[in-house]
Protein backbone atom coordinates (compact mmCIF):
# COMPACT_ATOMS: atom_id res chain seq x y z
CA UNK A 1 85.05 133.60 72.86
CA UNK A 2 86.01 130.00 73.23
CA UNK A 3 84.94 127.95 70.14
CA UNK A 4 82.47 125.21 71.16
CA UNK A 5 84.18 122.06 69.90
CA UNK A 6 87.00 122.92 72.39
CA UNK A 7 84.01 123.88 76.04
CA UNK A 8 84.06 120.11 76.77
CA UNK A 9 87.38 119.09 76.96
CA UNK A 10 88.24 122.92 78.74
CA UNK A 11 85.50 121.89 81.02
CA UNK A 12 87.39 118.46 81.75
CA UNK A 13 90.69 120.03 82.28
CA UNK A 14 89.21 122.65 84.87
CA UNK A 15 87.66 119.78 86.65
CA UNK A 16 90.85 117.95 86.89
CA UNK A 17 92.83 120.93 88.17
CA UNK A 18 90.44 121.79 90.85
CA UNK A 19 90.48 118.12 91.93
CA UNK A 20 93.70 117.87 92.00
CA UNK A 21 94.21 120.71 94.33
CA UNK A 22 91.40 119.83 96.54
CA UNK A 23 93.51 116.81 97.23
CA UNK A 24 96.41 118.12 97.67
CA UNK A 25 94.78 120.62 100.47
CA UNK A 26 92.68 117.85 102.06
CA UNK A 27 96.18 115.61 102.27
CA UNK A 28 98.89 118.16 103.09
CA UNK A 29 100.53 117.73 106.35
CA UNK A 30 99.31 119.41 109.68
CA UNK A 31 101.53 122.53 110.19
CA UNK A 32 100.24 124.05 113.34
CA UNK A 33 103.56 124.31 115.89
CA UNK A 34 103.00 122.57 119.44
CA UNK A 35 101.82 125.74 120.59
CA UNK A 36 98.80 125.91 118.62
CA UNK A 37 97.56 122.28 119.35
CA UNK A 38 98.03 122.71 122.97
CA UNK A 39 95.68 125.73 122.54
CA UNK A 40 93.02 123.77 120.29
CA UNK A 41 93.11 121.05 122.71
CA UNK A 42 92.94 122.99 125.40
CA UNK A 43 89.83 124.90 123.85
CA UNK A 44 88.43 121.60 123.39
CA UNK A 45 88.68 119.92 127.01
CA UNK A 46 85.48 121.20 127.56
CA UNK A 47 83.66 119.14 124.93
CA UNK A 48 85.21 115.84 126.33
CA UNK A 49 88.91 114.52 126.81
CA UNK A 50 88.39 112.19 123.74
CA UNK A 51 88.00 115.52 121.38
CA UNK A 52 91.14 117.09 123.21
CA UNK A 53 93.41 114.66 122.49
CA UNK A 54 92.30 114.71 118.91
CA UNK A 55 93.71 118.15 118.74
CA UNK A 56 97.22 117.26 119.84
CA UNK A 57 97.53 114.26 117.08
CA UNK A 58 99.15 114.83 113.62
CA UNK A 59 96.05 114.82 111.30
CA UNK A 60 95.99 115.93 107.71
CA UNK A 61 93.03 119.02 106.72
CA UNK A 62 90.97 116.17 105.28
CA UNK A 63 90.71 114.08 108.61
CA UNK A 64 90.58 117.32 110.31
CA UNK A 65 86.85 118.30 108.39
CA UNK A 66 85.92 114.89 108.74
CA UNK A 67 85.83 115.00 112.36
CA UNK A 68 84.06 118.49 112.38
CA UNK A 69 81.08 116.53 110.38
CA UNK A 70 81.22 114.03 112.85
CA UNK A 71 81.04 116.05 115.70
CA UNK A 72 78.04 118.26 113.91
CA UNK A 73 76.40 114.87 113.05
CA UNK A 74 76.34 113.91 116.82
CA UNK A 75 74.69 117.24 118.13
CA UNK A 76 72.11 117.16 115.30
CA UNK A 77 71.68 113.56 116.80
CA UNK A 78 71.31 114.56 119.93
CA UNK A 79 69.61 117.56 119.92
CA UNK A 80 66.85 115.54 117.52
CA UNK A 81 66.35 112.66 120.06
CA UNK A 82 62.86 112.63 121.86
C-alpha cells in the first residue's frame, strides 16, 4: 500500500500526466486523408454549407469538439426558443 506522506505528490504527478496527454490529443494534427473529409463534408451539406466546409479544413481534435459543442449549443437554443 502506498505510504501516505507520498498520496499527495502521486496524486500531483497523475494529474500532470493525464493533462499532459489530454493536450497532446486535443492539439495533434488532423490525420483523416482527403477521402474522409470529402465524406464528412459531404455528410454534413445537409446541415448547412457553412458546417461542410468546416469538414474539409485542417482542424486539430480540440477545435474539432469545440465545434460539436457549438453546434449542440445552437439546437438546444433553438429547440428552447418560444
Amino acid at each position: 500500500m502506498i505510504d501516505t506522506k507520498y498520496k499527495g505528490p502521486l496524486t500531483i504527478v497523475a494529474i500532470v500526466i493525464i493533462a499532459v496527454v489530454a493536450y497532446g490529443v486535443l492539439t495533434m494534427q488532423d490525420q483523416r486523408s482527403t477521402t474522409d473529409r470529402m465524406s464528412d463534408a459531404i455528410r454534413e451539406l445537409p446541415h448547412g454549407v457553412d458546417k461542410a466546409e468546416r469538414e474539409l479544413q485542417d482542424r486539430t481534435p480540440g477545435q474539432r469538439l469545440g465545434d460539436d459543442v457549438k453546434d449542440a449549443g445552437d439546437k438546444i437554443k433553438d429547440n428552447t426558443n418560444p
